[in-house]
PDB file of N, CA and C in Angstrom:
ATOM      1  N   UNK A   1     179.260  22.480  51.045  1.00  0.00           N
ATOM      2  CA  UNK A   1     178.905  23.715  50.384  1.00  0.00           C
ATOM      3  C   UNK A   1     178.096  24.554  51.380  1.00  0.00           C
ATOM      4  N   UNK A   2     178.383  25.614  51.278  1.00  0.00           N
ATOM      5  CA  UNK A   2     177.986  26.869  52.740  1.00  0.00           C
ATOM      6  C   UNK A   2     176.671  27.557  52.067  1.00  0.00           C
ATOM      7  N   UNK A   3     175.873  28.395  52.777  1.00  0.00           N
ATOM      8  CA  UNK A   3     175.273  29.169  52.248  1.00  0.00           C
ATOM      9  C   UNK A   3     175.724  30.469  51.098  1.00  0.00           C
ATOM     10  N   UNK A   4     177.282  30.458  50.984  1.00  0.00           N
ATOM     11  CA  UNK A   4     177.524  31.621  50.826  1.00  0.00           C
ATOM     12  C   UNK A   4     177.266  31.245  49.487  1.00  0.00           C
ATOM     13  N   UNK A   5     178.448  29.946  49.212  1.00  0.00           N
ATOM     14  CA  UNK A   5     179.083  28.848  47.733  1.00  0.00           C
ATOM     15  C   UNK A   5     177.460  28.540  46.918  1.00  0.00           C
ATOM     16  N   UNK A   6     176.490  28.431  47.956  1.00  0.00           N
ATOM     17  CA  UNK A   6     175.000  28.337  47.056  1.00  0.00           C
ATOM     18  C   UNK A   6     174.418  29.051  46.397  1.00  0.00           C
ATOM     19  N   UNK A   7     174.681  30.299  46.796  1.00  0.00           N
ATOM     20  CA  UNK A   7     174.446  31.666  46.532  1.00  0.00           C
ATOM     21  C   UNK A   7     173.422  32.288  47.220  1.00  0.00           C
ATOM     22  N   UNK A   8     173.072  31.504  48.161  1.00  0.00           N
ATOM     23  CA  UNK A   8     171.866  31.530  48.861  1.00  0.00           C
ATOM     24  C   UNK A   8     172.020  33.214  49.811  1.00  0.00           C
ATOM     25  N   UNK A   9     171.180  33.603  49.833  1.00  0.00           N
ATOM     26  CA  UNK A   9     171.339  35.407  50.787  1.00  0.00           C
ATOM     27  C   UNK A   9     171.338  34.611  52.169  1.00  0.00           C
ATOM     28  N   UNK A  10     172.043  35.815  52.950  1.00  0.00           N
ATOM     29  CA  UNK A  10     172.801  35.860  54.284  1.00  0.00           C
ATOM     30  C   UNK A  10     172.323  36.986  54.678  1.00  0.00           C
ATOM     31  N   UNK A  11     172.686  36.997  56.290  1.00  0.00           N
ATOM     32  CA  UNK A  11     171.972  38.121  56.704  1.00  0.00           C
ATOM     33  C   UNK A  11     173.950  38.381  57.344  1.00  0.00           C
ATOM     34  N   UNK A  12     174.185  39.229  57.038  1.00  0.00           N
ATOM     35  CA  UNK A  12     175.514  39.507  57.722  1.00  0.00           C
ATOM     36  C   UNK A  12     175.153  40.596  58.736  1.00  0.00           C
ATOM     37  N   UNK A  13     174.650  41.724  58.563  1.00  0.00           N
ATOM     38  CA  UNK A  13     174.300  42.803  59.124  1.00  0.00           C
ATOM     39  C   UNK A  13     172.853  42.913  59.203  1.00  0.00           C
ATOM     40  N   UNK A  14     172.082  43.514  59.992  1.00  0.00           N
ATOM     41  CA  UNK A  14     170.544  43.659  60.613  1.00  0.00           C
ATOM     42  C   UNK A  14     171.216  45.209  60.760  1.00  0.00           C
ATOM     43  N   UNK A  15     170.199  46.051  60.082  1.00  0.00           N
ATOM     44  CA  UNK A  15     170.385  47.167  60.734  1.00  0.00           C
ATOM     45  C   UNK A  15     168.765  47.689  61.116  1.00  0.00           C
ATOM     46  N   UNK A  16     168.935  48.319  62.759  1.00  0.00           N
ATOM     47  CA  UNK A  16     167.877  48.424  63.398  1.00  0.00           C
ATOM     48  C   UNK A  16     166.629  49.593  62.791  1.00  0.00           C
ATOM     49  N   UNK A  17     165.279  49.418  62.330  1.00  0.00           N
ATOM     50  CA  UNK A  17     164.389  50.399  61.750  1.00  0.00           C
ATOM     51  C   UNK A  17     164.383  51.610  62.389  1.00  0.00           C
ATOM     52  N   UNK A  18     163.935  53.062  62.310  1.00  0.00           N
ATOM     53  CA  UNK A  18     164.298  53.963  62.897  1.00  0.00           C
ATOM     54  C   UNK A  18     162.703  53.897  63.773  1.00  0.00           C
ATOM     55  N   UNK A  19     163.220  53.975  65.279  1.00  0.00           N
ATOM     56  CA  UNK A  19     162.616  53.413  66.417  1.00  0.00           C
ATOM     57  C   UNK A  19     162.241  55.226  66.963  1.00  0.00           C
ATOM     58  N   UNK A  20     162.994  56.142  66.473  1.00  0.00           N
ATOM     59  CA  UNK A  20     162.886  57.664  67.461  1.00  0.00           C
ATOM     60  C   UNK A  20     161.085  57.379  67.326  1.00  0.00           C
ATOM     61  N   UNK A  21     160.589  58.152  68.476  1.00  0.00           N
ATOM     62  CA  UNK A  21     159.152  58.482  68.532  1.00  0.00           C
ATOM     63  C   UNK A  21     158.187  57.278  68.709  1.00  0.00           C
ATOM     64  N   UNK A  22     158.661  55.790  68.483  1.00  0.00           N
ATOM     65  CA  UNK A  22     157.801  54.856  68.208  1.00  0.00           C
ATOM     66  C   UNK A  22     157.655  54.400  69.729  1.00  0.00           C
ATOM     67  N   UNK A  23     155.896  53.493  70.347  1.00  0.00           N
ATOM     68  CA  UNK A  23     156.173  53.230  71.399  1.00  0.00           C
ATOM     69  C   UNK A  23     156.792  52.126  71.957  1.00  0.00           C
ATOM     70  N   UNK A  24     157.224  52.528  73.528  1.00  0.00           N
ATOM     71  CA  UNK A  24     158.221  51.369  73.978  1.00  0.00           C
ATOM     72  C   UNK A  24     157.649  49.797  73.702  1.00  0.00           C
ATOM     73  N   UNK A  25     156.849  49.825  73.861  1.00  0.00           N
ATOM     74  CA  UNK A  25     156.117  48.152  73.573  1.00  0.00           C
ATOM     75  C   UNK A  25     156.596  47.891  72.185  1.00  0.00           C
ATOM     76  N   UNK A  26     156.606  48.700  71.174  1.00  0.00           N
ATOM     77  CA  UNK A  26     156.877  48.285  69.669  1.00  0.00           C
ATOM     78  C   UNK A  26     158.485  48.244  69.544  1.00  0.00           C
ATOM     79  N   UNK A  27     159.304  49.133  70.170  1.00  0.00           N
ATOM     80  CA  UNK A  27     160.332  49.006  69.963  1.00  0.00           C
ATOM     81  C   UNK A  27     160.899  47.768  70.517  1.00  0.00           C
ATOM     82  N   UNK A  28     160.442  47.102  71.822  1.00  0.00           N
ATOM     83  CA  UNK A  28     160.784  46.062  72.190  1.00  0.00           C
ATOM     84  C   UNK A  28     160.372  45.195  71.544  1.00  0.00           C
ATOM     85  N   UNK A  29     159.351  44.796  71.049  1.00  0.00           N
ATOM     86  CA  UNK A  29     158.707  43.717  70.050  1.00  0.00           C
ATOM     87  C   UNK A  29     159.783  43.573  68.924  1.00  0.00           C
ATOM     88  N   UNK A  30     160.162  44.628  68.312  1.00  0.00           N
ATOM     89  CA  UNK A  30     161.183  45.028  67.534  1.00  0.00           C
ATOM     90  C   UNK A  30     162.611  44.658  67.692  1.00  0.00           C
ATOM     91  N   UNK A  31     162.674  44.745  68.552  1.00  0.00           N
ATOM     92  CA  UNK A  31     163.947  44.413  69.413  1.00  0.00           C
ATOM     93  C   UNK A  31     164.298  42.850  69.572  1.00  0.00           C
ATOM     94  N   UNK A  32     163.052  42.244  69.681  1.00  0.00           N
ATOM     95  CA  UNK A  32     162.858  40.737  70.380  1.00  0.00           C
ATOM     96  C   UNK A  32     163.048  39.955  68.806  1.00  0.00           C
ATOM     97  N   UNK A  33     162.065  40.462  68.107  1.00  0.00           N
ATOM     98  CA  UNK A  33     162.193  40.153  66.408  1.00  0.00           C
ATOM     99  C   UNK A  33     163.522  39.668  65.671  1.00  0.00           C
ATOM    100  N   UNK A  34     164.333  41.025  66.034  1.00  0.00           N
ATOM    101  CA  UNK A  34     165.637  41.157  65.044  1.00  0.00           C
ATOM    102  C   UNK A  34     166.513  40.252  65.896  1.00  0.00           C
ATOM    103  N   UNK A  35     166.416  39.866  67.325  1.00  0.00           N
ATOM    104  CA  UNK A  35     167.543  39.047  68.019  1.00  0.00           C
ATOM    105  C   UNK A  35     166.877  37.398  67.616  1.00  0.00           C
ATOM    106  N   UNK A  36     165.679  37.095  67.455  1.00  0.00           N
ATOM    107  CA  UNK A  36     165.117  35.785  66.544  1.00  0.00           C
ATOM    108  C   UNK A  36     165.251  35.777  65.384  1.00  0.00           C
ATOM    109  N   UNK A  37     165.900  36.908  64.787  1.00  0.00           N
ATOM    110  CA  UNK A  37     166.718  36.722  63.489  1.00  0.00           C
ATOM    111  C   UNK A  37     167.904  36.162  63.332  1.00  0.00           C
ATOM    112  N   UNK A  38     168.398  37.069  64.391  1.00  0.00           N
ATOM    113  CA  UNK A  38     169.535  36.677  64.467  1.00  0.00           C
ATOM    114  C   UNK A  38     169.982  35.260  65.000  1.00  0.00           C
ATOM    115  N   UNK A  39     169.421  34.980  66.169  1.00  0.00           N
ATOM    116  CA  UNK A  39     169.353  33.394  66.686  1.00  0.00           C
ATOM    117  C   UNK A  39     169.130  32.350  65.318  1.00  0.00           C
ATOM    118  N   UNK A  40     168.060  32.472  64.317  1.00  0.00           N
ATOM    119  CA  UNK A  40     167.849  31.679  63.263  1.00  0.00           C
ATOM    120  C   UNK A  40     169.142  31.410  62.253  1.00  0.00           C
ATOM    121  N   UNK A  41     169.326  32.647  61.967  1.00  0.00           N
ATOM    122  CA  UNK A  41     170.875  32.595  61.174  1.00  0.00           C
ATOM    123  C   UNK A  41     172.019  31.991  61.721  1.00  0.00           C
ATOM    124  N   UNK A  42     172.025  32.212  62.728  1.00  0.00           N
ATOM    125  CA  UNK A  42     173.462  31.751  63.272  1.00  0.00           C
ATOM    126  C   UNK A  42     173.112  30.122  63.123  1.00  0.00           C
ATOM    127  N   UNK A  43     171.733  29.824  63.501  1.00  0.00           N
ATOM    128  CA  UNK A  43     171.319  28.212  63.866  1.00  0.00           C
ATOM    129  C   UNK A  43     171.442  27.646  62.772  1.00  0.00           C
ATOM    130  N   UNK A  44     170.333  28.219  61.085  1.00  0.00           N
ATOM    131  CA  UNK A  44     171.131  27.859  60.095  1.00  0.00           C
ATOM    132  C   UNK A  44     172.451  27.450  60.155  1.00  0.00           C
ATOM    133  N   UNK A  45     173.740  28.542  59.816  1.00  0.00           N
ATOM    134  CA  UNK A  45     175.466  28.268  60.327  1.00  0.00           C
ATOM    135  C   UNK A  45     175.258  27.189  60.558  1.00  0.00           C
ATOM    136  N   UNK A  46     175.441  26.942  61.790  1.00  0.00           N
ATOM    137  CA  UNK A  46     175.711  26.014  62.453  1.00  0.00           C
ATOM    138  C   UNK A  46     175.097  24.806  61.863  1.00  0.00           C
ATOM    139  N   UNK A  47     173.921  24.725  61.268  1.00  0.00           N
ATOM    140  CA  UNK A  47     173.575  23.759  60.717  1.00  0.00           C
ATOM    141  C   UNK A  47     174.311  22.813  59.403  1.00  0.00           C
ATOM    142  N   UNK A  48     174.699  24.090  58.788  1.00  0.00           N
ATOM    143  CA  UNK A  48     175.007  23.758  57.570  1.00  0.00           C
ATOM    144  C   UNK A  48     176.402  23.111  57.820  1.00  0.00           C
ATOM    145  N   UNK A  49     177.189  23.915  58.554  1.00  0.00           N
ATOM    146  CA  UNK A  49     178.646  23.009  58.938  1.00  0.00           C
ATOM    147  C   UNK A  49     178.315  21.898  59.336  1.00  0.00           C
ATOM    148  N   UNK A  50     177.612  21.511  60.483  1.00  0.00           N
ATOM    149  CA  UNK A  50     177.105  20.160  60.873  1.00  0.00           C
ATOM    150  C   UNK A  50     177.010  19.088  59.432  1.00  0.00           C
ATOM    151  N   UNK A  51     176.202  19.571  58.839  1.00  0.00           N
ATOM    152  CA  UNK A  51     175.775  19.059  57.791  1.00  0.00           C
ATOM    153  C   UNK A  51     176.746  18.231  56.955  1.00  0.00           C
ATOM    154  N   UNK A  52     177.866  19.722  56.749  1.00  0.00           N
ATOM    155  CA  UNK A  52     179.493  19.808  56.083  1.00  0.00           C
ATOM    156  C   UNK A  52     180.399  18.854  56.351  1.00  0.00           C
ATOM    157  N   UNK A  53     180.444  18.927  58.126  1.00  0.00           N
ATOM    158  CA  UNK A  53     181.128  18.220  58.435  1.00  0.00           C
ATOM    159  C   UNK A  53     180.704  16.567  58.343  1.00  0.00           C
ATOM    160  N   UNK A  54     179.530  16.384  58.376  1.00  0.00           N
ATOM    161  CA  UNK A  54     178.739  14.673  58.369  1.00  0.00           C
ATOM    162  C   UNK A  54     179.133  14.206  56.721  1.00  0.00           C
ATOM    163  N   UNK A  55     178.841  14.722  55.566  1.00  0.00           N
ATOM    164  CA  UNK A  55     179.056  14.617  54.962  1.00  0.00           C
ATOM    165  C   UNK A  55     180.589  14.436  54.035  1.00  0.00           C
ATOM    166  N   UNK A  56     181.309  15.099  54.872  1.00  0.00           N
ATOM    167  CA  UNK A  56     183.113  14.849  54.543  1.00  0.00           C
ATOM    168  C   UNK A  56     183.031  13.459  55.487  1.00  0.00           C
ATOM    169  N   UNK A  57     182.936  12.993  57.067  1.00  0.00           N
ATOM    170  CA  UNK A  57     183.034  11.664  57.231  1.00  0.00           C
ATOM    171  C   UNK A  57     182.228  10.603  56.435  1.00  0.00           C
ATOM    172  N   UNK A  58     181.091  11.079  55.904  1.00  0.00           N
ATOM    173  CA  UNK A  58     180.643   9.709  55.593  1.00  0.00           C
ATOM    174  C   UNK A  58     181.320   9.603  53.551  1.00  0.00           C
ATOM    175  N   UNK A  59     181.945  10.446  53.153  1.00  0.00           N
ATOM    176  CA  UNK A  59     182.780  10.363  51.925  1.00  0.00           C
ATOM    177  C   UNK A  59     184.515   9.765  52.685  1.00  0.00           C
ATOM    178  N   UNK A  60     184.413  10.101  53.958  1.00  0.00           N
ATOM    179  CA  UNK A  60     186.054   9.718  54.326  1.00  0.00           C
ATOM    180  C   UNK A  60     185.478   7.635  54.665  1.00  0.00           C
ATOM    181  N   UNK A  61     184.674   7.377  54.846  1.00  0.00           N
ATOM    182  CA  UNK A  61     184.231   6.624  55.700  1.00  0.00           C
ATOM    183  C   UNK A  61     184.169   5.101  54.078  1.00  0.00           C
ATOM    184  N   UNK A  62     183.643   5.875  53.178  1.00  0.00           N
ATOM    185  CA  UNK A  62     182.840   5.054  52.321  1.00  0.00           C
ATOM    186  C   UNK A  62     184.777   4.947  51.500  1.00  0.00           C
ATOM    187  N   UNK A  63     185.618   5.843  51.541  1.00  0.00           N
ATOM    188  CA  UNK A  63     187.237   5.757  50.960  1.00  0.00           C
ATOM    189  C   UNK A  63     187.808   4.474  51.629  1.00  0.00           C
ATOM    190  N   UNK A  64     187.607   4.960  53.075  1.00  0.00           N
ATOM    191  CA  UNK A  64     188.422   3.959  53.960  1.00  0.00           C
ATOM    192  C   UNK A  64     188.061   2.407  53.429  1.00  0.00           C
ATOM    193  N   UNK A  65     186.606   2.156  53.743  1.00  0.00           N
ATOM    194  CA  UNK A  65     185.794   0.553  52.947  1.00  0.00           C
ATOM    195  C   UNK A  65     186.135   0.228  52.177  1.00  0.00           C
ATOM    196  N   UNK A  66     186.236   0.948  51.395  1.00  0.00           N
ATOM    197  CA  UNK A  66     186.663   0.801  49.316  1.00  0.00           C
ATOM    198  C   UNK A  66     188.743   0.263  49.456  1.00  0.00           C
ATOM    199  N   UNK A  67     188.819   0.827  50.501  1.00  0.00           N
ATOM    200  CA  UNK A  67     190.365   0.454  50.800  1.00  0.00           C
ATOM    201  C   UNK A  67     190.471  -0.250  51.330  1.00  0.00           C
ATOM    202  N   UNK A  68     189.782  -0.741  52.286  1.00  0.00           N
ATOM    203  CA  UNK A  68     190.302  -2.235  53.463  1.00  0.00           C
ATOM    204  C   UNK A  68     189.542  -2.923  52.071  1.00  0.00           C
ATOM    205  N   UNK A  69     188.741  -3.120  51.278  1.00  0.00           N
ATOM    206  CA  UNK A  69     187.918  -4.126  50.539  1.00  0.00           C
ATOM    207  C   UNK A  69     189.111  -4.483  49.899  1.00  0.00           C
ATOM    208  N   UNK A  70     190.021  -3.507  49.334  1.00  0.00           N
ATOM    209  CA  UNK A  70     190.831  -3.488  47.673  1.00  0.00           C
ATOM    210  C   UNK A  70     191.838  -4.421  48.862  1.00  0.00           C
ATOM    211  N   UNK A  71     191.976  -4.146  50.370  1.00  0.00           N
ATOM    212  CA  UNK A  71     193.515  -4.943  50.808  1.00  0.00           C
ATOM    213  C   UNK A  71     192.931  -6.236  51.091  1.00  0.00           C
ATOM    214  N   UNK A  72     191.591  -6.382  51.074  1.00  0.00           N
ATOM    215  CA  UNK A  72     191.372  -8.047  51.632  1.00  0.00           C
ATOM    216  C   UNK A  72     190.252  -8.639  52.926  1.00  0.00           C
ATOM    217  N   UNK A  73     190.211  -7.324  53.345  1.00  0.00           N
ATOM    218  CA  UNK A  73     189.405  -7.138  54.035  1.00  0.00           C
ATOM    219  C   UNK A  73     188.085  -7.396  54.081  1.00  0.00           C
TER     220      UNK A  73
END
């Protein structure tokens, strides 16, 4: 189950605060912020498939047992 299927909020889009007039030090701080957003989300992703995927082998894993047991095994 994904973040989406949880219902859990996503960040699909970041759209950047309006930066005209603000100083360069803040806009970069700003800048540095929204790309550690972005790095987090994606890492979430990636987590959760990880997760996804561990969890389908160890349900494929615990089928297979239950089947060599039932042949004799």
């Amino acid at each position: 189950m994904n973040l989406i299927e949880r219902g859990q909020p996503r960040i699909d889009h970041i759209c950047c605060p309006a930066i005209e007039g603000l100083p360069a030090e803040t806009v970069h701080m700003l800048h540095r912020c929204m790309l550690e957003i972005v790095h987090m989300q994606r890492s979430v992703e990636r987590t959760e498939l990880q997760i996804g995927r561990s969890r389908d082998a160890a349900i494929e894993s615990v089928m297979l047992l239950g089947q060599l047991r039932r042949q004799g095994f």
